[in-house]
C-alpha atoms as a PDB file:
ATOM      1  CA  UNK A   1       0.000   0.000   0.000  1.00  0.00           C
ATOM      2  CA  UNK A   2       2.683   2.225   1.006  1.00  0.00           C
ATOM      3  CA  UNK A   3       4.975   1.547  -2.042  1.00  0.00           C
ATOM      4  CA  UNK A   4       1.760   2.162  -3.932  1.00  0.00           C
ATOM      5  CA  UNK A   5       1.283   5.725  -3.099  1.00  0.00           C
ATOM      6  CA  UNK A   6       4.906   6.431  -3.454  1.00  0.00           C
ATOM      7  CA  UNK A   7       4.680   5.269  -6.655  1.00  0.00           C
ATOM      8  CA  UNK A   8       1.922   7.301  -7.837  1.00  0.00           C
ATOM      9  CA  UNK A   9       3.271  10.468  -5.978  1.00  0.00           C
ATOM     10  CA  UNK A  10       6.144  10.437  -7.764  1.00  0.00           C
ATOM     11  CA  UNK A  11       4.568   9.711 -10.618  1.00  0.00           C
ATOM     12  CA  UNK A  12       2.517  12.667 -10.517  1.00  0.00           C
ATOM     13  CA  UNK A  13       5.524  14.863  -8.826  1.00  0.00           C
ATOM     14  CA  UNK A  14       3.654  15.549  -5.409  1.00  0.00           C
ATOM     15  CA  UNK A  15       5.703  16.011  -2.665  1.00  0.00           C
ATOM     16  CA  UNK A  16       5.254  13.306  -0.099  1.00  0.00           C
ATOM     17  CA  UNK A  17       3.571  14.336   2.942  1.00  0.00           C
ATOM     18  CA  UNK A  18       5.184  14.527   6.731  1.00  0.00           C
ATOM     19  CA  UNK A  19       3.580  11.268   7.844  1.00  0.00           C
ATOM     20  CA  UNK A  20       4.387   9.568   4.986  1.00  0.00           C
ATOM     21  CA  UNK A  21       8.629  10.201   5.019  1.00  0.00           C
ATOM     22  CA  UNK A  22      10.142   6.767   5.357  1.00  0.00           C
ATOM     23  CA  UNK A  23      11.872   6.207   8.219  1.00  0.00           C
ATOM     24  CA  UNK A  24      16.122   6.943   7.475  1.00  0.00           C
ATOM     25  CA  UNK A  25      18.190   4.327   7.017  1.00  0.00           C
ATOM     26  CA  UNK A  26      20.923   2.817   9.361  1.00  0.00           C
ATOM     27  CA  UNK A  27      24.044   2.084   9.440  1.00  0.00           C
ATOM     28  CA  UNK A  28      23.991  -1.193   8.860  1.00  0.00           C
ATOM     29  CA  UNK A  29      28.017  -2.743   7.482  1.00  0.00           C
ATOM     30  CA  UNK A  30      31.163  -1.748   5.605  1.00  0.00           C
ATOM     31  CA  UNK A  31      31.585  -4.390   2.961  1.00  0.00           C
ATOM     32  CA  UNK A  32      35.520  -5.585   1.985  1.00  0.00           C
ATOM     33  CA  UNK A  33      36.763  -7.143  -0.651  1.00  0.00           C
ATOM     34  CA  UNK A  34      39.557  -9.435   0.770  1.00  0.00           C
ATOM     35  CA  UNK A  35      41.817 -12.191  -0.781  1.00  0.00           C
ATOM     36  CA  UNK A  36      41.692 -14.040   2.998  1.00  0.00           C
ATOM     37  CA  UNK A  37      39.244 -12.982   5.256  1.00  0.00           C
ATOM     38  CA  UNK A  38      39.904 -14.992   8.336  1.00  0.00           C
ATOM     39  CA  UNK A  39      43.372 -13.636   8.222  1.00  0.00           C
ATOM     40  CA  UNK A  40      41.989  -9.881   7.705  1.00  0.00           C
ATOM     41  CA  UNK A  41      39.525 -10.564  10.395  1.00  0.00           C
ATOM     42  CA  UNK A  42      41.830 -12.189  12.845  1.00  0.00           C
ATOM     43  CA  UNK A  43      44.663  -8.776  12.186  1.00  0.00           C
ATOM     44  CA  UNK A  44      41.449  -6.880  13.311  1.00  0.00           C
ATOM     45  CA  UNK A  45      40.908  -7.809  16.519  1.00  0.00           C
ATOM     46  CA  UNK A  46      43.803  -7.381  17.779  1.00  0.00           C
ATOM     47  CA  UNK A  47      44.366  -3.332  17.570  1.00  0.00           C
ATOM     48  CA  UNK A  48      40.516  -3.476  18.219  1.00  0.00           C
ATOM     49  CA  UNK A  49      40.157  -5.731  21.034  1.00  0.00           C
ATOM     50  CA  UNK A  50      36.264  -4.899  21.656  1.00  0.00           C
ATOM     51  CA  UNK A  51      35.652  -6.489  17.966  1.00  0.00           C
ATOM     52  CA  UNK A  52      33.831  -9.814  17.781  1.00  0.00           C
ATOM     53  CA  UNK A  53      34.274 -12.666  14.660  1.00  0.00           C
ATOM     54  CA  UNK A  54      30.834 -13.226  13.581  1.00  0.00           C
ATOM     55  CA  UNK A  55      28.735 -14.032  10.064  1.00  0.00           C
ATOM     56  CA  UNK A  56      26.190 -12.323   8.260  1.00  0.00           C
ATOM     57  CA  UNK A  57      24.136 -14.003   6.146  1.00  0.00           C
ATOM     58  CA  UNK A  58      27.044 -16.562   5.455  1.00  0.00           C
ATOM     59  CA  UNK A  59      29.258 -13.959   4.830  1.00  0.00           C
ATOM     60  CA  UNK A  60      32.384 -13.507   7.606  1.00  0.00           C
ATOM     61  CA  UNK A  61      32.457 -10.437   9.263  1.00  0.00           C
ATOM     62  CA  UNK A  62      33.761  -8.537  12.671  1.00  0.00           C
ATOM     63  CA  UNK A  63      31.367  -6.478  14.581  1.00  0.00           C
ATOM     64  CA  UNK A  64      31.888  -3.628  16.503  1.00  0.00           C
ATOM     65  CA  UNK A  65      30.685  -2.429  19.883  1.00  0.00           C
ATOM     66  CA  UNK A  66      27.521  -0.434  18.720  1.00  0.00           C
ATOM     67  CA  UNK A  67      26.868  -3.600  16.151  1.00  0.00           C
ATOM     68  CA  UNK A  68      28.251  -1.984  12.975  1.00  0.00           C
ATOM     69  CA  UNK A  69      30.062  -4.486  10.914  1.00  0.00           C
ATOM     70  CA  UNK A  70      32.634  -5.019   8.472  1.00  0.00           C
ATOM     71  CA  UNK A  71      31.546  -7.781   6.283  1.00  0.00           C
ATOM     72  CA  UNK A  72      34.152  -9.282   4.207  1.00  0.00           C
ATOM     73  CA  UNK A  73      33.748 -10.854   0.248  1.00  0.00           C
ATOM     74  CA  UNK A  74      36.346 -13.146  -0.504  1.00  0.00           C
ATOM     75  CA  UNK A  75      37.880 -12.733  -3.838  1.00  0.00           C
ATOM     76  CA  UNK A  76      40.765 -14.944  -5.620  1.00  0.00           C
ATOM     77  CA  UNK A  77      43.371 -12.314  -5.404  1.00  0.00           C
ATOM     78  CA  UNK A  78      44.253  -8.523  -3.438  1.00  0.00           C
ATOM     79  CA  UNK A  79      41.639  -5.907  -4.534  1.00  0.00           C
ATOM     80  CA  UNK A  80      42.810  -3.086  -6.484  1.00  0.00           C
ATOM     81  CA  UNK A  81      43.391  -0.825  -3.183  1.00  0.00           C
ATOM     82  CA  UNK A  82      44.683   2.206  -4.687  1.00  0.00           C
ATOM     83  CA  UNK A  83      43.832   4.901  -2.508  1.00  0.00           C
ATOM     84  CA  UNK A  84      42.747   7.754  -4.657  1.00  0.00           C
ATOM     85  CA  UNK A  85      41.185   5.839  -7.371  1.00  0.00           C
ATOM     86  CA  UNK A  86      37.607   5.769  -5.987  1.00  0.00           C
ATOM     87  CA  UNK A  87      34.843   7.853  -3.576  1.00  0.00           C
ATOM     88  CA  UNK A  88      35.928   5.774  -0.678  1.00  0.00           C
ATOM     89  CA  UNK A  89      39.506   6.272   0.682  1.00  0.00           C
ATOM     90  CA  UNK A  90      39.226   4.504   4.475  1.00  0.00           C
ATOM     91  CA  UNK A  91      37.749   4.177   7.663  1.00  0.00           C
ATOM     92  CA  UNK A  92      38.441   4.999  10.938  1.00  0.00           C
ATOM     93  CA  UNK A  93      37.847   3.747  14.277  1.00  0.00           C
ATOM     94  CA  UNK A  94      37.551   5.334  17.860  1.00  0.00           C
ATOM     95  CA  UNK A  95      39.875   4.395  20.436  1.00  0.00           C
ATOM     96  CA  UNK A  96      39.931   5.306  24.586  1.00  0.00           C
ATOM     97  CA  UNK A  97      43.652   6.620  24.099  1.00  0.00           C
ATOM     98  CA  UNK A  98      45.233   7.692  20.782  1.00  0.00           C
ATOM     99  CA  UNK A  99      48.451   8.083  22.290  1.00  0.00           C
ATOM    100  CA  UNK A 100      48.469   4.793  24.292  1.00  0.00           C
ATOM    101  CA  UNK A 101      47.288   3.084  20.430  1.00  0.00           C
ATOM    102  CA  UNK A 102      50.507   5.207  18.963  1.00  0.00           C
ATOM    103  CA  UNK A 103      52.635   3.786  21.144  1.00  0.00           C
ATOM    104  CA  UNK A 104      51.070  -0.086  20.370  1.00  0.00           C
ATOM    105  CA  UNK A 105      51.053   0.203  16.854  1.00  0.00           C
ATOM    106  CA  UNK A 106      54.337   1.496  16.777  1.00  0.00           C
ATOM    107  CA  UNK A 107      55.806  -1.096  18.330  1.00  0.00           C
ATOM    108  CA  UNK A 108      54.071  -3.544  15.841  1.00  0.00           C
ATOM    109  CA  UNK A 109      55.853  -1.563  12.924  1.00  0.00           C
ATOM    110  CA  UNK A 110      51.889  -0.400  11.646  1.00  0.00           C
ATOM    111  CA  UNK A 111      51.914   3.252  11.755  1.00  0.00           C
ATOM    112  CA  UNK A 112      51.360   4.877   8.291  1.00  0.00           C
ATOM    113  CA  UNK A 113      53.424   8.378   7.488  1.00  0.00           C
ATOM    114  CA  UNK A 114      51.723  10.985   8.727  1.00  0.00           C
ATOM    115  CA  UNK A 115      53.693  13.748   6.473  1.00  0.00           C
ATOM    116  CA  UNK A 116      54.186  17.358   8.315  1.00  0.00           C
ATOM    117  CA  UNK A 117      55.304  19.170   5.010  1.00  0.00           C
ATOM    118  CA  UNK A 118      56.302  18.593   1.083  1.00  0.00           C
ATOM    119  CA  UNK A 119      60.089  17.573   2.216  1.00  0.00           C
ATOM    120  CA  UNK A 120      59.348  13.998   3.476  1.00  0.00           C
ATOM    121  CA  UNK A 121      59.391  14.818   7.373  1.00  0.00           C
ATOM    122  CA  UNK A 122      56.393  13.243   8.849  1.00  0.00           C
ATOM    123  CA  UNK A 123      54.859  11.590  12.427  1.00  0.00           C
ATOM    124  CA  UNK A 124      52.851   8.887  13.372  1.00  0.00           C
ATOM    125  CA  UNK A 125      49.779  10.699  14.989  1.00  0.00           C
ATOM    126  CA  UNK A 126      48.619  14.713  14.264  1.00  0.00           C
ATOM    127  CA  UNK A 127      48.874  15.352  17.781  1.00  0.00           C
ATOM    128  CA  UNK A 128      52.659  15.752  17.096  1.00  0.00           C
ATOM    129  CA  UNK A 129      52.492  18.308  14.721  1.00  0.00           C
ATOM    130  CA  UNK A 130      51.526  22.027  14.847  1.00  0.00           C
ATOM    131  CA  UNK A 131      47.994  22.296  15.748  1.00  0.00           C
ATOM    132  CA  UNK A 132      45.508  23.328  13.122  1.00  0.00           C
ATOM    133  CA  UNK A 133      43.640  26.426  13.115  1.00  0.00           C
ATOM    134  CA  UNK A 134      40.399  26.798  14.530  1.00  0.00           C
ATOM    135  CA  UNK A 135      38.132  24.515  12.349  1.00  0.00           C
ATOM    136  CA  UNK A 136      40.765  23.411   9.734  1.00  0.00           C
ATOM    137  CA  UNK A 137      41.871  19.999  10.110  1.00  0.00           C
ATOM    138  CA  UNK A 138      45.449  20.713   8.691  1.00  0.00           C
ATOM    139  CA  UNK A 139      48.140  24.069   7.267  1.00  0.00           C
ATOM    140  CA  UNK A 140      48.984  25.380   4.160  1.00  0.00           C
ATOM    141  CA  UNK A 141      52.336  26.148   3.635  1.00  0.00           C
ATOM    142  CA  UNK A 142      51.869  29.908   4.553  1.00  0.00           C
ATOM    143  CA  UNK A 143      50.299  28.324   7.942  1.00  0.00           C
ATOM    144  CA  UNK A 144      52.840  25.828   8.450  1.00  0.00           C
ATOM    145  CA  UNK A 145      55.509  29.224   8.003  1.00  0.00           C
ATOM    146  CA  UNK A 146      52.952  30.803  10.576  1.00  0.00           C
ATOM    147  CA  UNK A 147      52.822  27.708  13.240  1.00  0.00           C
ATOM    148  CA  UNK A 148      57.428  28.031  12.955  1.00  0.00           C
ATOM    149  CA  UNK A 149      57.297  32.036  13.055  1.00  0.00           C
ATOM    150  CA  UNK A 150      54.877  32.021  16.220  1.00  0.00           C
ATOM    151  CA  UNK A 151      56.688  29.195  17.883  1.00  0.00           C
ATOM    152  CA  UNK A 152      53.885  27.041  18.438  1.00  0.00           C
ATOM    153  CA  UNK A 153      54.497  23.542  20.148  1.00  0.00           C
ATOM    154  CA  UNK A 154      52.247  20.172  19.150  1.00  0.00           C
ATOM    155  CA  UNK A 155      49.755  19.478  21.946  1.00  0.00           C
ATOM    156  CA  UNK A 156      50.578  15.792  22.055  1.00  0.00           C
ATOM    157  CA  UNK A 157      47.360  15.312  23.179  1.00  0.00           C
ATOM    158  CA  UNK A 158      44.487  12.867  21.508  1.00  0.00           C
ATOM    159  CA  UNK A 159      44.563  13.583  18.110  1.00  0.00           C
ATOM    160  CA  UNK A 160      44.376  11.110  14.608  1.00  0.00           C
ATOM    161  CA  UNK A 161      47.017   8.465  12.992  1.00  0.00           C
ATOM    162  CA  UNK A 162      46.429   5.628  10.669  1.00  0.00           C
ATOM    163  CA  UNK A 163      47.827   2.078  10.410  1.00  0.00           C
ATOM    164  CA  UNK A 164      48.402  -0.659   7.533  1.00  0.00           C
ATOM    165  CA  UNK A 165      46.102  -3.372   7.457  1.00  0.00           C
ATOM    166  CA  UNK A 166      45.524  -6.645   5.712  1.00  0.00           C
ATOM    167  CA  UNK A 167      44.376  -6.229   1.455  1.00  0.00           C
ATOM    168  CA  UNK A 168      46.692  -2.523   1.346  1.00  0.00           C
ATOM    169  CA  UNK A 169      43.585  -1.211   3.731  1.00  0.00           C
ATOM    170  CA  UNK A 170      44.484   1.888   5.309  1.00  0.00           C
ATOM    171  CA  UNK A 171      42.762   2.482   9.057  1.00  0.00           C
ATOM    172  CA  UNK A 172      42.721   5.402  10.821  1.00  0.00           C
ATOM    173  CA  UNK A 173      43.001   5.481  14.755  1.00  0.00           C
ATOM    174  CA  UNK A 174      41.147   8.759  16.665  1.00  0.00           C
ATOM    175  CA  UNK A 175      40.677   9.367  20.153  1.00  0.00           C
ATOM    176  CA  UNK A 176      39.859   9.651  23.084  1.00  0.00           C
ATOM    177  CA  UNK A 177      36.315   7.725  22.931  1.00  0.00           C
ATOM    178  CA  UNK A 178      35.054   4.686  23.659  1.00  0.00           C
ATOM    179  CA  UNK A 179      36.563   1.874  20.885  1.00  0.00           C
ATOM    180  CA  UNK A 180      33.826   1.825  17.839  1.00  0.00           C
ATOM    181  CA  UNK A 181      33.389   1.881  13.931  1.00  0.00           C
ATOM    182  CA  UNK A 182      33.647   5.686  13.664  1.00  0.00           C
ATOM    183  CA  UNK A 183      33.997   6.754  10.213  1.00  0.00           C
ATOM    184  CA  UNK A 184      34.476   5.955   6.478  1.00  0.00           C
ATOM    185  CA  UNK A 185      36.251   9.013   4.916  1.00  0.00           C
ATOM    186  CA  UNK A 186      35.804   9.759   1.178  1.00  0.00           C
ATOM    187  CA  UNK A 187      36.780  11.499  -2.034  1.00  0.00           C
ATOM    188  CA  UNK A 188      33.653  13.376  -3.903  1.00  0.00           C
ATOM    189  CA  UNK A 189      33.737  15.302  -7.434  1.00  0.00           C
ATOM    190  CA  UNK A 190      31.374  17.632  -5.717  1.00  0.00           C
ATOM    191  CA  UNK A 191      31.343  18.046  -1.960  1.00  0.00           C
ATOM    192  CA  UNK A 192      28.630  20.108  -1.287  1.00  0.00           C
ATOM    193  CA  UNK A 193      26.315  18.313  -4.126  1.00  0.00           C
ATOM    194  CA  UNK A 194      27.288  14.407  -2.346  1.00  0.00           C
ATOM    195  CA  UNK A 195      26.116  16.201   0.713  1.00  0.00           C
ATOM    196  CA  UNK A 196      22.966  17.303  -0.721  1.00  0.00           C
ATOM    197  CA  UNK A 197      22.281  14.424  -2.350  1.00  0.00           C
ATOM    198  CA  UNK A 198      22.544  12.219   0.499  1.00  0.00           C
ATOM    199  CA  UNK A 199      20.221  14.359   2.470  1.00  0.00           C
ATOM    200  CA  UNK A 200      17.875  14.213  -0.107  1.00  0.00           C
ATOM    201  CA  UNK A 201      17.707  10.400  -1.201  1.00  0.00           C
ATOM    202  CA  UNK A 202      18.865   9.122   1.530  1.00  0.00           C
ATOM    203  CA  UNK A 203      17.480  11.131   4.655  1.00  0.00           C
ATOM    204  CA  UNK A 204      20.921  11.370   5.835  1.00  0.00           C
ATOM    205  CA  UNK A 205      22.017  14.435   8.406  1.00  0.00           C
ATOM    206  CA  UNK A 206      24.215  16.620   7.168  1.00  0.00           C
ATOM    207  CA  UNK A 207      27.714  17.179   8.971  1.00  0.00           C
ATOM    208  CA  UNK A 208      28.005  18.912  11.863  1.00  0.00           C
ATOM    209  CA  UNK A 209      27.984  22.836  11.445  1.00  0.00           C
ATOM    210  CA  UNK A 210      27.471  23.063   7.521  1.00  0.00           C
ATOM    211  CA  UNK A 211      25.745  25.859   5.874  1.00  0.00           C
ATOM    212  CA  UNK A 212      22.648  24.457   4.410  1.00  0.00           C
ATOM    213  CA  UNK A 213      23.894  23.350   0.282  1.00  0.00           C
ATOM    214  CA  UNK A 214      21.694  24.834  -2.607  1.00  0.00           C
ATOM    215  CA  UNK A 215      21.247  22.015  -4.984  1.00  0.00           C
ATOM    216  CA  UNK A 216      21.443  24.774  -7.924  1.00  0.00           C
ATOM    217  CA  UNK A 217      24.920  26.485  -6.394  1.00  0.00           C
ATOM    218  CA  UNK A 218      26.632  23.498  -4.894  1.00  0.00           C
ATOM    219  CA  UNK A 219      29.196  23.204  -7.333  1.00  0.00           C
ATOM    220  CA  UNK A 220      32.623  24.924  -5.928  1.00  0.00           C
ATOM    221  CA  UNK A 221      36.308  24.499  -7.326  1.00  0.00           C
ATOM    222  CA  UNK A 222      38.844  22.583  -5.874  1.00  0.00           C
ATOM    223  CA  UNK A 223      41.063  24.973  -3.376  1.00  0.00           C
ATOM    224  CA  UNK A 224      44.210  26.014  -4.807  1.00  0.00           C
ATOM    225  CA  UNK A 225      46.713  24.954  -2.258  1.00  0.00           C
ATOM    226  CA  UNK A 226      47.184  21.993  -0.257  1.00  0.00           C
ATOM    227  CA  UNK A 227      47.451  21.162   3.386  1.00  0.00           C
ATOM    228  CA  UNK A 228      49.267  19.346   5.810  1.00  0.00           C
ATOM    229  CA  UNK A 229      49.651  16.371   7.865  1.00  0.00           C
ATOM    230  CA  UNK A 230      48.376  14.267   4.816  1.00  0.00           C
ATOM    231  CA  UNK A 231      48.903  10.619   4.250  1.00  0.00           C
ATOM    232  CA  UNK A 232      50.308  12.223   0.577  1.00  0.00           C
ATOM    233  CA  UNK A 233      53.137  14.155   1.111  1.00  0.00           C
ATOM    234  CA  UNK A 234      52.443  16.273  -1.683  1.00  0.00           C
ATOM    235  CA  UNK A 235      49.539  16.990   1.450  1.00  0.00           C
ATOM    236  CA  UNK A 236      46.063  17.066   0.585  1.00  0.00           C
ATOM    237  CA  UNK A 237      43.292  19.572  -1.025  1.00  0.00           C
ATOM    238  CA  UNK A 238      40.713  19.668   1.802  1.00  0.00           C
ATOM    239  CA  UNK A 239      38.325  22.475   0.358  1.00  0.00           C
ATOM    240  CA  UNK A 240      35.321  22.409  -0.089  1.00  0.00           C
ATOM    241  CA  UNK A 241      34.744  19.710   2.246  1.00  0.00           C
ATOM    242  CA  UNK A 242      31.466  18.038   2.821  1.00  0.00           C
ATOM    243  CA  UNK A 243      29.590  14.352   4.381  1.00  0.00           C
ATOM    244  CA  UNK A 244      27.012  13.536   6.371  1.00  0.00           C
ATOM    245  CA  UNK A 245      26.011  10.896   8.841  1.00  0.00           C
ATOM    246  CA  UNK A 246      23.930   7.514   9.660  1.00  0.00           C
ATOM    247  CA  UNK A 247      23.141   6.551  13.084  1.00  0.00           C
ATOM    248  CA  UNK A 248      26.515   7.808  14.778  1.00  0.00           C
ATOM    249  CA  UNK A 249      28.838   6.524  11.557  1.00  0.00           C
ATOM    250  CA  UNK A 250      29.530   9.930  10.048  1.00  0.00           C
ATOM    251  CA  UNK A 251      30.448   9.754   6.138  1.00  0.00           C
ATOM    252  CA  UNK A 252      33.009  12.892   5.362  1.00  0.00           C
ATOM    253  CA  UNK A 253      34.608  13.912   2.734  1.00  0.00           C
ATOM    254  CA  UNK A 254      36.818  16.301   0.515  1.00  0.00           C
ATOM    255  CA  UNK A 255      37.237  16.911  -3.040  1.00  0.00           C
ATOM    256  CA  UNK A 256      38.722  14.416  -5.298  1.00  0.00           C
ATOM    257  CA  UNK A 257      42.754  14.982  -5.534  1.00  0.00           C
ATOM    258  CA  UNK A 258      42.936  13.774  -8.903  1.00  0.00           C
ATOM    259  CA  UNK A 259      42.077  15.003 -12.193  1.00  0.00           C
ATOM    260  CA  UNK A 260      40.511  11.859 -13.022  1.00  0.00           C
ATOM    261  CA  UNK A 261      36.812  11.412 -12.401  1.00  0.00           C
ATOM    262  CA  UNK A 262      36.284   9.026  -9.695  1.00  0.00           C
ATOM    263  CA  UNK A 263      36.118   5.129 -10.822  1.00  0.00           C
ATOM    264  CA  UNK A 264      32.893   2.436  -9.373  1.00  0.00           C
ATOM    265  CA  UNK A 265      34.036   1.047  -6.191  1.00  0.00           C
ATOM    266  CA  UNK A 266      32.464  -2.220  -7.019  1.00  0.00           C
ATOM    267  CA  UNK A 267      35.446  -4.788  -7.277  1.00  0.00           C
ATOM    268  CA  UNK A 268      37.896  -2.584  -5.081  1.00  0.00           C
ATOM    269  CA  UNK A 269      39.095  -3.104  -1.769  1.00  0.00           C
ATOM    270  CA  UNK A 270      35.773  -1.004   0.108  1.00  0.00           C
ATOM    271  CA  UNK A 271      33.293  -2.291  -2.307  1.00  0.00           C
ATOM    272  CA  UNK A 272      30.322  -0.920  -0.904  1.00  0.00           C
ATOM    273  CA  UNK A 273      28.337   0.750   2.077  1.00  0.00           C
ATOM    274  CA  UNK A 274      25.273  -0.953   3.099  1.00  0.00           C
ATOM    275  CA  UNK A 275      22.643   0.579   5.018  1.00  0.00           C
ATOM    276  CA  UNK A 276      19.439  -0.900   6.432  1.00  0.00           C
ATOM    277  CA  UNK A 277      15.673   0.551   6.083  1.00  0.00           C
ATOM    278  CA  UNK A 278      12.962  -1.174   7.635  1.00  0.00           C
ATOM    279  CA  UNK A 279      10.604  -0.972   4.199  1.00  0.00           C
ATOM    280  CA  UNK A 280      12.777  -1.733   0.726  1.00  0.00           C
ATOM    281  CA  UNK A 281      10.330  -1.813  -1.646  1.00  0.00           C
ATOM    282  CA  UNK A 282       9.030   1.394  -0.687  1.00  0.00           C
ATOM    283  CA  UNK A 283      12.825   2.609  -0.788  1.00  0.00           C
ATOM    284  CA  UNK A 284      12.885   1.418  -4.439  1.00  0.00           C
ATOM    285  CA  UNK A 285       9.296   3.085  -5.200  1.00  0.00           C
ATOM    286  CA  UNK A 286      10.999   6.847  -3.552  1.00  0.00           C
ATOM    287  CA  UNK A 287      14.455   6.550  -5.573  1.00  0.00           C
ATOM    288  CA  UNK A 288      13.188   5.214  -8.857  1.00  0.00           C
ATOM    289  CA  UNK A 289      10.685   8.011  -8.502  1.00  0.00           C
ATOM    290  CA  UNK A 290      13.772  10.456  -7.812  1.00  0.00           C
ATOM    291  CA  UNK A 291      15.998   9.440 -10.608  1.00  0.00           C
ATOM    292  CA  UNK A 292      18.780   7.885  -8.678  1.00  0.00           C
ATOM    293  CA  UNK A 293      20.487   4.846 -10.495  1.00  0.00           C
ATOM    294  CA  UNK A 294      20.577   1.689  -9.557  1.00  0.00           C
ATOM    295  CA  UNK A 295      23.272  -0.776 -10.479  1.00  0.00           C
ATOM    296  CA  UNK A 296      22.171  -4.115  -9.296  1.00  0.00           C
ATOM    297  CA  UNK A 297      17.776  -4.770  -9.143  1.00  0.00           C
ATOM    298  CA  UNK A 298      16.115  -6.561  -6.031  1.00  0.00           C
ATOM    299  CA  UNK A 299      18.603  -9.255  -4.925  1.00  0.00           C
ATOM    300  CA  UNK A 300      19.082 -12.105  -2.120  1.00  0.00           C
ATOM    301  CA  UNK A 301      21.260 -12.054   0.711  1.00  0.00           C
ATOM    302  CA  UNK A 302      20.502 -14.866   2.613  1.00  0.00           C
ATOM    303  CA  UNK A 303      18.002 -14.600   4.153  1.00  0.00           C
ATOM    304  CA  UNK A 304      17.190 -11.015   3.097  1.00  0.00           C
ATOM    305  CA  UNK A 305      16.556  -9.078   0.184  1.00  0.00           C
ATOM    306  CA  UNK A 306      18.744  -6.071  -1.169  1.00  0.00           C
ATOM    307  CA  UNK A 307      19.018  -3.433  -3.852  1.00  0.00           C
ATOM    308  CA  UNK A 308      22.464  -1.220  -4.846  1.00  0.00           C
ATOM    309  CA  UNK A 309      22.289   2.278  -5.695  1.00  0.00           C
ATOM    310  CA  UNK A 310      25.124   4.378  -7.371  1.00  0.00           C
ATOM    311  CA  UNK A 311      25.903   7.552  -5.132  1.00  0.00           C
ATOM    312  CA  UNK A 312      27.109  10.893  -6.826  1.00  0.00           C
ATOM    313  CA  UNK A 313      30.844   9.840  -7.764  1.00  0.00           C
ATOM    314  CA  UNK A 314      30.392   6.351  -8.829  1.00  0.00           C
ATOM    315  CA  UNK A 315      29.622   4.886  -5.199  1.00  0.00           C
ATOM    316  CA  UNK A 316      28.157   1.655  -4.210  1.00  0.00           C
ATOM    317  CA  UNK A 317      25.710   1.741  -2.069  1.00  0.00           C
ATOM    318  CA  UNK A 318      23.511  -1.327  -0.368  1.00  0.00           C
ATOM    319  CA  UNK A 319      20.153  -0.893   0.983  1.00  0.00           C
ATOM    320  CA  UNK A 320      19.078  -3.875   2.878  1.00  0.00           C
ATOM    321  CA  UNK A 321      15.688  -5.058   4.773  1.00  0.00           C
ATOM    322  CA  UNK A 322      16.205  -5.291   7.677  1.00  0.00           C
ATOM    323  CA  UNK A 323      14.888  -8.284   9.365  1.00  0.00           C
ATOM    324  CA  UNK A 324      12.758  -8.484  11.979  1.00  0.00           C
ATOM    325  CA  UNK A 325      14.350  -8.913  15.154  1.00  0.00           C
END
């Protein structure tokens, strides 16, 4: 009945009344391709001891503390992991003490450059570095010159670092919370337009603090200079910035560093998002009605049903029923 009357208001191009909004989506798993997932699962839980080895619908996966998961696909051999190559570039996970996890993963040889500056120097966690202006999360050159002309000192407090993992996955550690799947962060060719899309198809909130996005002005250049710490040490372009956020999972991005359009993420190491909605079919009625695209039709999981959608730079993203409980 429901997926009836979407159909028709879209159809018609009425605007769906208050009381009948579907309910957003949640959060629901990351999915990774991986050539040996009990390996990748077993390196998992040991920086993230709260983790638990479980299956979902036949599929292995690890499941976090606020019962997010990271579902794994085997595939024959490593997944093409390059890190720039498509909208999602990695995820992140809290931990109770960044600087305690610094310490650990340093000692197991993990830590991934953190690069201060264009000449190679770089640390393992952004708490040793200058700290960023207010609500920038990194310098320019003529701020890094700033940080050395005022004499400003890291904090070495809390603060964000990033490990190697199993399949060329790259992991980033931030504290100080309580140990969870935190974040994935991504690439866009539009920022503010991925944000407003997401809000729109998907219900999603928008980040924290944004100005509301026009759908008609969203499209903004690529800033002209870079910033640092970056995992690149060329550093990385961080404006405009945009994402938004499921459940407590936040999905953030910047602007794509290439000047390649962004490839499908199907096939590559983070294959695909999945979130779950409590009615699918009347999820396919609203986004067929909206024009999204959808790259795989009505599908079985197991014991549950599933659609994929394409998000605004070649994304895949799963919407799942979500079975009663």
């Amino acid at each position: 009945m429901k997926a009836g009357f979407l159909a028709a208001a879209a159809l018609l191009g009425l605007a769906l009344p208050a009381a009948a909004q579907l309910p957003p989506p949640h959060f629901h798993h990351l999915a990774l391709n991986s050539a040996d997932p009990d390996a990748a699962i077993a390196f998992y839980r040991k920086p993230f001891p709260s983790t638990t080895r479980t299956r979902w619908e036949g599929l292995p996966a690890l499941v976090s503390p606020t019962h997010v998961m990271i579902v794994f696909q085997k595939v024959r051999a490593a997944p093409p992991a390059d890190p720039e190559a498509t909208a999602y570039w990695h995820f992140g996970w809290s931990v109770p003490d960044s600087r305690v996890s610094l310490e650990t993963f340093r000692g197991q040889n993990l830590l991934v450059p953190f690069y201060t500056d264009d000449t190679g120097g770089f640390v393992g966690i952004s708490s040793d570095t200058w700290p960023y202006p207010p609500g920038v999360p990194g310098r320019t050159k003529a701020q890094l010159a700033e940080a050395v002309a005022q004499n400003l000192e890291p904090r070495r407090v809390g603060g964000n670092g990033y490990i190697f993992a199993p399949d060329h996955a790259i992991v980033e550690f931030t504290g100080n919370a309580p140990e969870r799947f935190d974040h994935i962060h991504m690439w866009q060719d539009d920022p503010l337009c991925a944000q407003a899309w997401y809000k729109k198809h998907l219900q999603a909130a928008p980040r924290r603090g944004s100005a509301p996005v026009n759908e008609d002005s969203c499209k903004v250049p690529r800033g002209a200079d870079p910033s640092w710490p970056s995992l690149d040490s060329k550093g990385t372009y961080r404006s405009p910035t945009g994402g938004v956020s499921f459940d407590d999972v936040a999905m953030n991005w910047y602007m794509n560093q290439t000047d390649k359009p962004l490839a499908p993420t199907t096939g590559h190491l983070m294959d695909h998002v999945s979130l779950s909605v409590s009615d699918l079919d009347a999820w396919i009625t609203k986004l067929k009605g909206e024009g999204v695209g959808f790259l795989r039709p009505p599908y079985r999981i197991g014991h549950t049903r599933a659609v994929m959608i394409e998000g605004p730079s070649h994304e895949a993203v799963e919407l799942i029923a979500l079975l009663p409980q």
